[in-house]
Protein backbone atom coordinates (compact mmCIF):
# COMPACT_ATOMS: atom_id res chain seq x y z
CA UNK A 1 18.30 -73.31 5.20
CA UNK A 2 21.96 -73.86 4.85
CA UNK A 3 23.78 -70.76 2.78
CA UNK A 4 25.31 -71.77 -0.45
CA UNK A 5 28.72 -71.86 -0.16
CA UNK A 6 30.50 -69.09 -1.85
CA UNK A 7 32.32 -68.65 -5.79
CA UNK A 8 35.85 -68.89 -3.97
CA UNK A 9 35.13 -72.03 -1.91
CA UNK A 10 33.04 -73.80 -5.13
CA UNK A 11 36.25 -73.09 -7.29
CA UNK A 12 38.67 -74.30 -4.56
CA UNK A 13 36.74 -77.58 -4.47
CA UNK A 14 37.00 -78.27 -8.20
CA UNK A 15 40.42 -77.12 -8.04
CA UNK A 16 40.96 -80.17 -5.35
CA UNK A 17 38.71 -82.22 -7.32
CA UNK A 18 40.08 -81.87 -10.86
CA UNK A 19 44.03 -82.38 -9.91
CA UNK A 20 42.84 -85.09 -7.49
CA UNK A 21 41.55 -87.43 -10.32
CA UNK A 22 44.68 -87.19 -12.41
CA UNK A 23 47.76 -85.80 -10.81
CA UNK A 24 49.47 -86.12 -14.21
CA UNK A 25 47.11 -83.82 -15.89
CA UNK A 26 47.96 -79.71 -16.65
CA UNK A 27 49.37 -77.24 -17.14
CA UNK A 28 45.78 -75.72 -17.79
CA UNK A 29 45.16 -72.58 -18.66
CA UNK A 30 43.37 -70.28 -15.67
CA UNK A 31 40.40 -69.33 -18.09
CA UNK A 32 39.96 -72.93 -18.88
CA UNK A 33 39.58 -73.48 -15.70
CA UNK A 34 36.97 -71.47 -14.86
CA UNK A 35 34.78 -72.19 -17.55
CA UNK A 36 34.69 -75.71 -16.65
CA UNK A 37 33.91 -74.62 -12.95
CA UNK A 38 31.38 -71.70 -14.70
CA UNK A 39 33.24 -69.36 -12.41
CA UNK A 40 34.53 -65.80 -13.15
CA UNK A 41 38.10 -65.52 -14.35
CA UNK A 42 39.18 -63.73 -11.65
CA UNK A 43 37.18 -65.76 -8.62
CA UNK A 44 39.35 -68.73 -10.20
CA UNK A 45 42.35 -66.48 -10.73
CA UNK A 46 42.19 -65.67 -6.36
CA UNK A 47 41.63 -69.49 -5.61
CA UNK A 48 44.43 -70.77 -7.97
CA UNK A 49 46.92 -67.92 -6.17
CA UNK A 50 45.82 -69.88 -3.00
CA UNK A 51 46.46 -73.23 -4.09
CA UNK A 52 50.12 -71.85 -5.35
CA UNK A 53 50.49 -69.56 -1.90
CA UNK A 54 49.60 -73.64 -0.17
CA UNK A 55 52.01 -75.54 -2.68
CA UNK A 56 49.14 -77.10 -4.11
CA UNK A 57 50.09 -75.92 -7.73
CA UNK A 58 52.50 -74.47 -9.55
CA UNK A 59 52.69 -71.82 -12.33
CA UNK A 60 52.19 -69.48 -13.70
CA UNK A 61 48.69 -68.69 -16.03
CA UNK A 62 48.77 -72.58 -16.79
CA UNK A 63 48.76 -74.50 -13.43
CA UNK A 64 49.56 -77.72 -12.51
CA UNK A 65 49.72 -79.70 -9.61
CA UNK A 66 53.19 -78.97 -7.31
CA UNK A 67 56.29 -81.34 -7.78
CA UNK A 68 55.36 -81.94 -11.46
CA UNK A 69 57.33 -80.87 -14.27
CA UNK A 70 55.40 -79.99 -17.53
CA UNK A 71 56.69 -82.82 -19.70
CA UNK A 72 55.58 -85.59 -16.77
CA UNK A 73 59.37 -85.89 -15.85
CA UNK A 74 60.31 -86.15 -12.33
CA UNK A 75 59.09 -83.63 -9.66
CA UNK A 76 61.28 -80.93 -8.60
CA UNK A 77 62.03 -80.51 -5.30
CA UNK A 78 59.35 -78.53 -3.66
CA UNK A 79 60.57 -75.97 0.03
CA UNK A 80 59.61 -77.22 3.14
CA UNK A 81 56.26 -76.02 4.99
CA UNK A 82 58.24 -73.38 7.13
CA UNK A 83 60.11 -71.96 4.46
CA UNK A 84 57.19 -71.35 2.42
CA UNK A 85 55.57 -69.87 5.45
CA UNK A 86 58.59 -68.00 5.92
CA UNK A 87 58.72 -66.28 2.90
CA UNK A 88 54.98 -65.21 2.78
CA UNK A 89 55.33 -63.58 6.35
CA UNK A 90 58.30 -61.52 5.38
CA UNK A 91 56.24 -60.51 1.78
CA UNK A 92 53.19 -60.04 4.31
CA UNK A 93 55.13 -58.14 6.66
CA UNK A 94 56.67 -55.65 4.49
CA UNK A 95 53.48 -54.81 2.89
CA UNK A 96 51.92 -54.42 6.05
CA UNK A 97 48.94 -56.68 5.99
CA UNK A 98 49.36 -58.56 9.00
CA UNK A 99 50.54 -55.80 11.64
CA UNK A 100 48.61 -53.60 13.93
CA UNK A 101 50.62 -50.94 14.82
CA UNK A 102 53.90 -51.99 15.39
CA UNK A 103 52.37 -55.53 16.56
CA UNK A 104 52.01 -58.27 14.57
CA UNK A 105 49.06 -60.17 14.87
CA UNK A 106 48.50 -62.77 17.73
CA UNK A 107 49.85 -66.21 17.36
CA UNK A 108 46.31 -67.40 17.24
CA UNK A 109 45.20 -65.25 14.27
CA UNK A 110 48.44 -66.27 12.52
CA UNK A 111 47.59 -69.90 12.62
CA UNK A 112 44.52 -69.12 11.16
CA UNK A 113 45.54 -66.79 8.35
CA UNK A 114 47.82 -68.91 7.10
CA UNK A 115 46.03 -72.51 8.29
CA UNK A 116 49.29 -73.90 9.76
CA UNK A 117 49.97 -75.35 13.24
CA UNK A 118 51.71 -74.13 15.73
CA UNK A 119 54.99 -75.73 15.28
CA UNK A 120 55.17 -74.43 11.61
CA UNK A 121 54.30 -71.34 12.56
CA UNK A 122 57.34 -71.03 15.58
CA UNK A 123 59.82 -71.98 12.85
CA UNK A 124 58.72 -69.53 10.21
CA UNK A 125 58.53 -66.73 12.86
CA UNK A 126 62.19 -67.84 14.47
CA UNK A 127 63.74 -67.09 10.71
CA UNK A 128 62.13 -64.30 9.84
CA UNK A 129 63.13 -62.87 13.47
CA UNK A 130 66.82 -63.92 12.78
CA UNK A 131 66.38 -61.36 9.98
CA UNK A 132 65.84 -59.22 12.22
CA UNK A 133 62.45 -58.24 10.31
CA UNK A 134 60.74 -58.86 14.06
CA UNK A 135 61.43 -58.47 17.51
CA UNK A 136 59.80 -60.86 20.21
CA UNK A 137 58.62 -59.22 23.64
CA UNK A 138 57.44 -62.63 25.76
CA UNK A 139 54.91 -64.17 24.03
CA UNK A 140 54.56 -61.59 21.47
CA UNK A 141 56.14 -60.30 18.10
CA UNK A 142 56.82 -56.52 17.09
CA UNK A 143 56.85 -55.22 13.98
CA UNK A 144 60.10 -54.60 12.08
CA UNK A 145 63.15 -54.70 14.36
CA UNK A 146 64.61 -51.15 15.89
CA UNK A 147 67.54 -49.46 15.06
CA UNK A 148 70.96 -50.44 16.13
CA UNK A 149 72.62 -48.72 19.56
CA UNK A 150 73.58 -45.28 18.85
CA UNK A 151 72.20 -42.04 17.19
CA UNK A 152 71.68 -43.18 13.05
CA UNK A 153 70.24 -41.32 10.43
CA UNK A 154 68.81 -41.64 6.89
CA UNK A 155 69.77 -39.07 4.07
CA UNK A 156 66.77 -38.33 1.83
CA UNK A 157 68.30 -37.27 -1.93
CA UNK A 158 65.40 -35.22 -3.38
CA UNK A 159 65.77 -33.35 -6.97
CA UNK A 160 64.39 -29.41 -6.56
CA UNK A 161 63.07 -29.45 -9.43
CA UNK A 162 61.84 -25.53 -9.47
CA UNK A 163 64.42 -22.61 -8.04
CA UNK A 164 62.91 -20.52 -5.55
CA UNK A 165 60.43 -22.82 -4.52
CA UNK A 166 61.96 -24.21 -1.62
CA UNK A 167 61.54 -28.03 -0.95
CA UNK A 168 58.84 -28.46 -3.36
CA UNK A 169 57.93 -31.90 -4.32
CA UNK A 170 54.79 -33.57 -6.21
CA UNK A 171 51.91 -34.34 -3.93
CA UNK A 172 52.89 -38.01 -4.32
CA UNK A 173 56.18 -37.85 -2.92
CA UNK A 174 55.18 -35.23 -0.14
CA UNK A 175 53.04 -38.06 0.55
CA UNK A 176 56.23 -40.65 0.53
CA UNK A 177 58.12 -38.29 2.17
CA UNK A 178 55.15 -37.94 5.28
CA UNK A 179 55.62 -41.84 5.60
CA UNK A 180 59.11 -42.21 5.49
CA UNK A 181 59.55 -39.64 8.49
CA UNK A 182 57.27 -41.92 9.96
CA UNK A 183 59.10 -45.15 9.78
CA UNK A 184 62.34 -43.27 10.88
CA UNK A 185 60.10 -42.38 13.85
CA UNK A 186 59.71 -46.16 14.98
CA UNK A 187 63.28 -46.98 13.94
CA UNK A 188 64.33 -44.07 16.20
CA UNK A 189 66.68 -42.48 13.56
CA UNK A 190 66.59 -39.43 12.17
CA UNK A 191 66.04 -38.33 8.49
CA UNK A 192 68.37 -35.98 6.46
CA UNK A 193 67.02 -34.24 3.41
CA UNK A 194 69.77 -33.03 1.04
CA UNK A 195 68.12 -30.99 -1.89
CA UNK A 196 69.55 -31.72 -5.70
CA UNK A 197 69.36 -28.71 -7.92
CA UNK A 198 71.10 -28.66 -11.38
CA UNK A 199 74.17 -25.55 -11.79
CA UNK A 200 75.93 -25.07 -14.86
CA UNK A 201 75.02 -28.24 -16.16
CA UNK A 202 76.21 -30.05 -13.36
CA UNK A 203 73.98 -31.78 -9.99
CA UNK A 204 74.98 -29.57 -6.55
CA UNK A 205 73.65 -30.48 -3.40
CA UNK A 206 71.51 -27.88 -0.71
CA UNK A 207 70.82 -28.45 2.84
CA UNK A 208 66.91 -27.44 3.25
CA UNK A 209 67.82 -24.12 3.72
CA UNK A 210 69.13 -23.56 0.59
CA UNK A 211 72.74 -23.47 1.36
CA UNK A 212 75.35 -25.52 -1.07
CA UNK A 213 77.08 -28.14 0.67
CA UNK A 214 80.67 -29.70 -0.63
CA UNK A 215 79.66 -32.94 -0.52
CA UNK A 216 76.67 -35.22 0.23
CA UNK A 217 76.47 -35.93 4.45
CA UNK A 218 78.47 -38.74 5.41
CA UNK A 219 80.00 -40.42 8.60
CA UNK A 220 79.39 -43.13 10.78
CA UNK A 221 76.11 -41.82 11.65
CA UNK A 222 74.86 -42.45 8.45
CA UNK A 223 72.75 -45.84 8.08
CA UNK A 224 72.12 -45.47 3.93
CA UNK A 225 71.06 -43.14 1.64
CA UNK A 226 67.82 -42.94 0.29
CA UNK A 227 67.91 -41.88 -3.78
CA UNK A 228 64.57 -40.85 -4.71
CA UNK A 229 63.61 -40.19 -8.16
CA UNK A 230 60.48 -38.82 -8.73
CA UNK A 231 61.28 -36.89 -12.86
CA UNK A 232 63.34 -37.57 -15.97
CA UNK A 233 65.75 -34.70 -14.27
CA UNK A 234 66.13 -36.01 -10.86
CA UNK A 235 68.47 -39.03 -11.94
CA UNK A 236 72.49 -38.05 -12.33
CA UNK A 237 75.16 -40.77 -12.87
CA UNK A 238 77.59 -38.77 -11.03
CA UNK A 239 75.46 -38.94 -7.67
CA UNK A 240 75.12 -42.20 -7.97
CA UNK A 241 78.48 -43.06 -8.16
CA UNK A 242 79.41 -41.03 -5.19
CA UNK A 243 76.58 -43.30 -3.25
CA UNK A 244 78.28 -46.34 -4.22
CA UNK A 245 81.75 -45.48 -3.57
CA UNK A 246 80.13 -44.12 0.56
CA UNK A 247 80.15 -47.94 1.11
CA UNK A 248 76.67 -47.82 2.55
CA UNK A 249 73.46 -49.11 1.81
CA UNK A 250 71.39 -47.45 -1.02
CA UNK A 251 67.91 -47.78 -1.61
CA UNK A 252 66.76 -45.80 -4.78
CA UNK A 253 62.83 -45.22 -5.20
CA UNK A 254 61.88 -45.15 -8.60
CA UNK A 255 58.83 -43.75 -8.65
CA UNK A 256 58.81 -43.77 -12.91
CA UNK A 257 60.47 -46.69 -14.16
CA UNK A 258 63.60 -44.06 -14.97
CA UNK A 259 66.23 -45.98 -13.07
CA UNK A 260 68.65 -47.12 -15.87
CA UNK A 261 68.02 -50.63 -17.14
CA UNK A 262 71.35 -51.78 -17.76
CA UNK A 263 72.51 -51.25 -13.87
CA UNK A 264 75.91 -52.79 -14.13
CA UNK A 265 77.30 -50.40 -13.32
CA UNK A 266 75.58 -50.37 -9.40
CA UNK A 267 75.10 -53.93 -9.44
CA UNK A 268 76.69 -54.23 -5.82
CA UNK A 269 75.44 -55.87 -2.93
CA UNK A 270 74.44 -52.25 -0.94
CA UNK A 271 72.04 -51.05 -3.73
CA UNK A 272 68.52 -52.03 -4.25
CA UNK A 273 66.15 -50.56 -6.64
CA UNK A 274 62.18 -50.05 -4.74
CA UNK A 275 59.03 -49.20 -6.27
CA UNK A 276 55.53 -49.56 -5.94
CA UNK A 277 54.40 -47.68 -9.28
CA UNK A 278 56.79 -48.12 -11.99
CA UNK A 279 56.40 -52.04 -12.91
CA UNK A 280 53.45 -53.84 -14.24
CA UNK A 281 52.00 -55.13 -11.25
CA UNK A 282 49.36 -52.37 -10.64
CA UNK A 283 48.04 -52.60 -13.83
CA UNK A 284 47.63 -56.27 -13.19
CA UNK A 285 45.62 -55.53 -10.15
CA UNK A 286 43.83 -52.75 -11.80
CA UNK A 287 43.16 -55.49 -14.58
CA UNK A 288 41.97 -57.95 -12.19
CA UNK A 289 39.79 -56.09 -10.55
CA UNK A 290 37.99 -54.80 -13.70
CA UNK A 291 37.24 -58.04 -14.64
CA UNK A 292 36.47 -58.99 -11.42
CA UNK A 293 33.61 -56.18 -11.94
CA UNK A 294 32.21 -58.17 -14.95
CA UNK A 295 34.19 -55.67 -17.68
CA UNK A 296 34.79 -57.84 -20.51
CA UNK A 297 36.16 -54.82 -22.76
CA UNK A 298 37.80 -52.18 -21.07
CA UNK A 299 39.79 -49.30 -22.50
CA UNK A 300 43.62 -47.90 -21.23
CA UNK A 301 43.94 -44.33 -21.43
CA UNK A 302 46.88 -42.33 -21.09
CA UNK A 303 48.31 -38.99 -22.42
CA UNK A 304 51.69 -39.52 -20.64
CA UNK A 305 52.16 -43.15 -22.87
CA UNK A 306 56.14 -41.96 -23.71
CA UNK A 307 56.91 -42.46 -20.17
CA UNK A 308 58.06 -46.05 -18.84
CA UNK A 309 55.64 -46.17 -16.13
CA UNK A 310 52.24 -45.51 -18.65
CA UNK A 311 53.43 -48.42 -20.85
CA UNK A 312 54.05 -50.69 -17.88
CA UNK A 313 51.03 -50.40 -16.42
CA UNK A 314 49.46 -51.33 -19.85
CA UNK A 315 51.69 -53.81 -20.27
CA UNK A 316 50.46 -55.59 -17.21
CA UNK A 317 46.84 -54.41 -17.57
CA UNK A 318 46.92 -56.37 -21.01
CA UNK A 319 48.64 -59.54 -20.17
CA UNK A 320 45.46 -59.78 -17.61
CA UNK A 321 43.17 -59.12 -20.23
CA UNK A 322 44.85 -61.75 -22.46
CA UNK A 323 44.93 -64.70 -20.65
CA UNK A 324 41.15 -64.53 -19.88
CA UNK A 325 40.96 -65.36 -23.36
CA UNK A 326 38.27 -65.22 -26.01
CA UNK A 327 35.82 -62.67 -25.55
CA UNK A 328 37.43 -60.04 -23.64
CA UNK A 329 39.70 -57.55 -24.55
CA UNK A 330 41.89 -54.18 -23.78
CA UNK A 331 41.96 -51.60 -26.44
CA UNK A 332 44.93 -49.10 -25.66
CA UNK A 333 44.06 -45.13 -26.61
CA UNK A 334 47.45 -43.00 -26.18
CA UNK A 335 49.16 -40.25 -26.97
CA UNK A 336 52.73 -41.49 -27.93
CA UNK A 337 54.76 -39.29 -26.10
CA UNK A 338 54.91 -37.38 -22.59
CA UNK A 339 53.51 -34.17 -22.09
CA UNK A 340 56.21 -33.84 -19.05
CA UNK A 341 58.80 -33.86 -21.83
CA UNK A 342 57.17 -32.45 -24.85
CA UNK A 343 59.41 -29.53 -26.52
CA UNK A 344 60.17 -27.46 -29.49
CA UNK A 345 63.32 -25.76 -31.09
CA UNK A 346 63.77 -21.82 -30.76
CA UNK A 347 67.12 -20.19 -31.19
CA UNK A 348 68.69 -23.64 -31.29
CA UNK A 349 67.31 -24.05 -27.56
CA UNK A 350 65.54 -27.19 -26.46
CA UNK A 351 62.57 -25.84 -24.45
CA UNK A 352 60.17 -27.97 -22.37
CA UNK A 353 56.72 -27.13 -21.29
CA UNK A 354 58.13 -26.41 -17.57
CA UNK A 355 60.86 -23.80 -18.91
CA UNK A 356 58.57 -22.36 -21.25
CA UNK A 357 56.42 -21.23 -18.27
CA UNK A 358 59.09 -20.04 -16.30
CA UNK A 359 60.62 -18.48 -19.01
CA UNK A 360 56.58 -16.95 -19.33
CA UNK A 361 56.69 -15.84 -15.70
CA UNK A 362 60.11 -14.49 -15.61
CA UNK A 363 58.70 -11.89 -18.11
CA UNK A 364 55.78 -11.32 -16.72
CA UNK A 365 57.59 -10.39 -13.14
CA UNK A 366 60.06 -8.36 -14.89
CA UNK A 367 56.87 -6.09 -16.90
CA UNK A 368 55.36 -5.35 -13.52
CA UNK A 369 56.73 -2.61 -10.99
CA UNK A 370 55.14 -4.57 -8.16
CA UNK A 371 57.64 -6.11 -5.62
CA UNK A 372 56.47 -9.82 -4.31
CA UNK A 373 57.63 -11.72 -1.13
CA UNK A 374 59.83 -14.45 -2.21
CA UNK A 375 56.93 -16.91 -1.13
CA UNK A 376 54.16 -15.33 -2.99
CA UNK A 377 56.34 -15.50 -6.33
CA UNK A 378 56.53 -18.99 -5.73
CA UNK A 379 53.04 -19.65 -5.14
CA UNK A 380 52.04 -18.03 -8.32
CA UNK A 381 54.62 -19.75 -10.40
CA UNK A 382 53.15 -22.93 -8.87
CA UNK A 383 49.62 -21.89 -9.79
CA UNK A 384 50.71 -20.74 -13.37
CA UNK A 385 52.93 -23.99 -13.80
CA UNK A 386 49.81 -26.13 -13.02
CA UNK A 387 47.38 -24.25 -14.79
CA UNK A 388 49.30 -24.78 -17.93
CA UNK A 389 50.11 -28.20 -17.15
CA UNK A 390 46.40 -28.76 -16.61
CA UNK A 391 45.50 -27.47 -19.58
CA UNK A 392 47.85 -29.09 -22.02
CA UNK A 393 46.58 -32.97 -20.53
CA UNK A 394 43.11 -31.83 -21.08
CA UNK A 395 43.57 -30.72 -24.54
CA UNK A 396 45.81 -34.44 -25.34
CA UNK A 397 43.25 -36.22 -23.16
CA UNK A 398 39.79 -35.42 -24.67
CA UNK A 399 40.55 -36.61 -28.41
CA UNK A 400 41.08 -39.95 -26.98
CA UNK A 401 37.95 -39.87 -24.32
CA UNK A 402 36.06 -39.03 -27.65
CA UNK A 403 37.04 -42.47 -29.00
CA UNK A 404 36.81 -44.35 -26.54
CA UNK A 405 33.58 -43.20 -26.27
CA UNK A 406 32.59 -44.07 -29.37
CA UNK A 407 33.33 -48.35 -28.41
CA UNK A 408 29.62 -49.26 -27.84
CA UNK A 409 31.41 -52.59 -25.85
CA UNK A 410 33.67 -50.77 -23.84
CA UNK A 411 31.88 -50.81 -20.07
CA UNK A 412 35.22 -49.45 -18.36
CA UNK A 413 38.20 -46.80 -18.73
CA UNK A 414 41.18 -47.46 -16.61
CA UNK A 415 43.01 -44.20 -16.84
CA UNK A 416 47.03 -43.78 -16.65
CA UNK A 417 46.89 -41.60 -13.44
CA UNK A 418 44.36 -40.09 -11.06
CA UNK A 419 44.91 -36.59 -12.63
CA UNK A 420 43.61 -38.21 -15.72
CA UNK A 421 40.97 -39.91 -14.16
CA UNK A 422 40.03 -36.91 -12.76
CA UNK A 423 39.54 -34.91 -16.38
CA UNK A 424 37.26 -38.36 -17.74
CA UNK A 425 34.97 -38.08 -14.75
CA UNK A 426 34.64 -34.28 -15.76
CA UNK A 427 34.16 -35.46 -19.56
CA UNK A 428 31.49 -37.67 -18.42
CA UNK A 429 29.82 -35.48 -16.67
CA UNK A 430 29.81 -32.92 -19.48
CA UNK A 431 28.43 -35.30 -22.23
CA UNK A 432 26.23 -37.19 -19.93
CA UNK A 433 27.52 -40.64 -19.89
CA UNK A 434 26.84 -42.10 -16.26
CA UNK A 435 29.15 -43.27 -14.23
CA UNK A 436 29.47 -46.15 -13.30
CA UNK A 437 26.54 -47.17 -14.91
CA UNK A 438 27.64 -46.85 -18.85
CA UNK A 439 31.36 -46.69 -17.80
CA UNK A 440 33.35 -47.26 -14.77
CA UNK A 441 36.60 -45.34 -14.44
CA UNK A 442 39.25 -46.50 -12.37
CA UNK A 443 42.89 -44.57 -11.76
CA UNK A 444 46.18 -45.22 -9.97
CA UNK A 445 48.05 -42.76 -7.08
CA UNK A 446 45.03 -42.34 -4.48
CA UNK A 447 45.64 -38.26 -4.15
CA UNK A 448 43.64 -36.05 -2.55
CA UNK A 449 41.49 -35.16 -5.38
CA UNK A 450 40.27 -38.77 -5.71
CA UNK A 451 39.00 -38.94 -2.32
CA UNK A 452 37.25 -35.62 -2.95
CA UNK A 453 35.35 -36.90 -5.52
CA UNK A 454 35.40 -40.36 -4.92
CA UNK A 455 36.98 -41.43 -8.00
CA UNK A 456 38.15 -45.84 -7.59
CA UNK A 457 42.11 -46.15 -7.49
CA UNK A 458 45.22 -47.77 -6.73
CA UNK A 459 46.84 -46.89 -3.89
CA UNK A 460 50.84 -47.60 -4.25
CA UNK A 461 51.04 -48.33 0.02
CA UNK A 462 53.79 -45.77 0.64
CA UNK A 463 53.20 -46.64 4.12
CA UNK A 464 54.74 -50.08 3.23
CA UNK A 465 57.33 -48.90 0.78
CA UNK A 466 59.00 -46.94 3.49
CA UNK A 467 59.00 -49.25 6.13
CA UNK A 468 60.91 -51.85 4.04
CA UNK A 469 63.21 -49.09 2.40
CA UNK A 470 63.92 -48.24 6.19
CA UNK A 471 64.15 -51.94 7.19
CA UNK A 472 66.88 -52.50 4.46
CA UNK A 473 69.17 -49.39 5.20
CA UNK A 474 69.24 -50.36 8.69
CA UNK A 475 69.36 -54.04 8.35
CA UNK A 476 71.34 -54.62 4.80
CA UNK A 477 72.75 -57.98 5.35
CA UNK A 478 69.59 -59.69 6.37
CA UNK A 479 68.73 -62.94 4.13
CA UNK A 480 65.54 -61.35 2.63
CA UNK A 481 67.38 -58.73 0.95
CA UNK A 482 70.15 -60.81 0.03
CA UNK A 483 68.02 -62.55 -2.57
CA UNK A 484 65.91 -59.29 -4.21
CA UNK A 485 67.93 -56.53 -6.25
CA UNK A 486 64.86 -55.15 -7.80
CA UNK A 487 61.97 -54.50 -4.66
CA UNK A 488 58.62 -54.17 -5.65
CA UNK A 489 55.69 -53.51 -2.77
CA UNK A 490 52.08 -54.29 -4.19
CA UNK A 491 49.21 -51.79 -3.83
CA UNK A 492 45.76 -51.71 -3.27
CA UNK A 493 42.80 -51.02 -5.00
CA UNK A 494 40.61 -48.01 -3.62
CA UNK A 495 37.09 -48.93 -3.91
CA UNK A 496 34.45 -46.07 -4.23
CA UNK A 497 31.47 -44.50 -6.44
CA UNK A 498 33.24 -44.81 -10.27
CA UNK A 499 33.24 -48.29 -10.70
């Protein structure tokens, strides 16, 4: 017996079907879409992207067929096969999805994946390679392009964000960091970290020994500089002025939408602003993917909703949720400000949660006639710091598990962050709610602790982030980079036991 073909292919056919019989008819909404081919939201959602990916349609959450304005008026002018192809290699590319290795894949799976013919395919490979986003060895295509002649290096701008801890950074960006070396590897450069510590109110630079250095490395050895901002703290006007006046390419990772919005003032051709995290694309996937799941009412959680990178991933979580129209909904459950940043006056001093524990430990070491080595101190203030940090989400976090728990229709949580992920599957747990059964949970970073207890996530693809951030310092003036200011790599979604 022949197998029944599958949700996709069913909604691709009335997709063909419906736009066939009147090529004057849309937009149309992507929820009315799939009720009339009694698919899921988000089956129709995939086989609408590859309609638009094909030039088929047009649109955004109300399609219509390609070439034809909304009002009926006369079609706009639609790019060429190869140019389309073109540009959804180089997305492909820099995201990582069709590589092995350094290699791309063969010519023959290429056709395929994007079912083109040859021809089409040889002129979309021979602009992306005059961008110098691939090499070609014979017959075959490597991955991005090598670094010019000559010995080149990267400078890595990292805020210290503790004294005495040495090159300490989150476990995210020690994860960024791991990938970035990695990239510089197969680009055969080298990577300079220069360590950004605040002094008397103003930003001084360290090498990684903790030695001050006059000025931030420069020379003809340097390809671009590599800003990353990973806290509130790490950002400083004054640096980044000095990186625009180096005349070299900048690439700044913002990890947590805290890149100023009115850029103006770097709007010049050398700087480009990269993220994977800060925007409101993973919450759309997140979104997606929920409903995907069947999760017609789902709950966002956060305790950090005063940061910009909390309310963007709601933001994009709920325009998912909103367009699949009647019947399902979001319902957001917040604290309204960051516990990163939460303070209080004493002795007209503005104190955050991070000095106060310093502050906590600095009299503790001073009460004790024991003499630590430097690294032990720093350990313990590391333990202390995150023990109080810890702490202070639970006690935000739990108020707002308790309501959510009491929404009889809510089948899924998607939390802000895996740490807070992390304290809901513990709150489950505790009041015996299964999971996934009663709720799924869902996060966004992919640490370590979400692998150890198999908690579903977002992973932001570092991997890919640095690859392209590498790409672009070595490779500035190539046309792909020419149109994009603002750089964002999609991530994946995690699958495991929570949802």
């Amino acid at each position: 017996m022949p197998r029944p073909p599958s949700a996709q292919t069913s909604a691709l056919k009335f997709l063909l079907d419906y736009f066939s019989k009147d090529p004057r008819a849309g937009p149309v909404g992507v929820p009315t879409l799939a009720a009339l081919a009694r698919v899921s939201y988000a089956t129709m959602w995939k086989a609408v992207r590859q309609c638009k990916e094909q030039g088929l349609l047009r649109g955004g959450y109300r399609v219509s067929i390609a070439g034809k304005e909304k009002t009926g008026a006369e079609p706009r002018a639609v790019a060429a096969p190869a140019v389309r192809l073109e540009r959804r290699i180089t997305r492909d590319l820099l995201t990582g999805s069709i590589t092995r290795g350094r290699s791309l894949l063969s010519v023959k799976e290429l056709t395929a994946r994007y079912a083109t013919s040859s021809e089409t395919l040889r002129r979309a490979l021979s602009s992306v390679e005059s961008q110098g986003l691939i090499v070609r060895h014979g017959r075959h295509y490597a991955g991005l392009g090598q670094a010019a002649a000559g010995h080149l290096s990267i400078v890595l701008l990292a805020y210290r964000e503790n004294k005495g801890e040495g090159f300490a950074l989150p476990p995210l960006e020690k994860d960024f960091l791991t990938f970035c070396e990695s990239a510089c590897g197969n680009a055969r450069i080298s990577l300079t970290l220069a360590l950004l510590e605040r002094s008397d109110g103003a930003m001084v630079a360290r090498d990684v020994r903790g030695n001050t250095v006059q000025s931030i490395p420069a020379g003809e050895d340097i390809a671009g500089y590599l800003y990353l901002l990973q806290s509130e703290e790490a950002f400083d006007d004054e640096i980044m002025r000095q990186l625009v006046t180096m005349q070299k390419p900048v690439a700044v990772l913002d990890g947590a939408g805290i890149f100023p919005r009115d850029t103006r003032a770097y709007d010049t051709p050398l700087v480009r602003i990269f993220t994977s995290s800060a925007l409101e694309q993973p919450g759309k996937h997140v979104a997606t993917y929920m409903l995907s799941k069947g999760h017609h009412h789902a709950a966002y959680i956060s305790p950090f909703h005063g940061d910009r990178w909390s309310q963007a991933r709601y933001e994009g979580a709920r325009k998912v949720f909103a367009m699949a129209g009647e019947g399902f909904s979001l319902m957001l459950f917040a604290a309204d400000h960051s516990i990163k940043d939460r303070y209080f006056e004493a002795e007209g001093r503005r104190h955050s949660n991070g000095h106060e524990i310093e502050e906590l430990f600095s009299l503790w070491r001073a009460r004790i006639p024991a003499c630590f080595h430097p690294e032990t101190e720093a350990h313990l203030l590391r333990l202390r710091r995150g023990v109080y940090l810890w702490g202070e989400v639970r006690s935000v976090l739990e108020p707002l598990l308790d309501k959510a728990a009491n929404d009889k229709r809510i089948s899924a949580w998607i939390m802000a962050n895996d740490s807070a992920a992390r304290i809901a599957l513990q709150y489950c747990l505790r009041v015996n709610i299964p999971v996934p059964g009663r709720i799924a949970i869902i996060g966004l970073d992919d640490v370590d602790e979400s692998r150890d207890l198999r908690i579903t996530t977002y992973n932001f693809n570092f991997g890919a982030v640095a690859a392209a951030i590498v790409h672009y310092l070595l490779h500035p003036q190539s046309g792909y980079w020419q149109r994009r200011r603002i750089v964002e790599i999609e991530g994946r979604i995690v699958e495991r036991s929570t949802t």
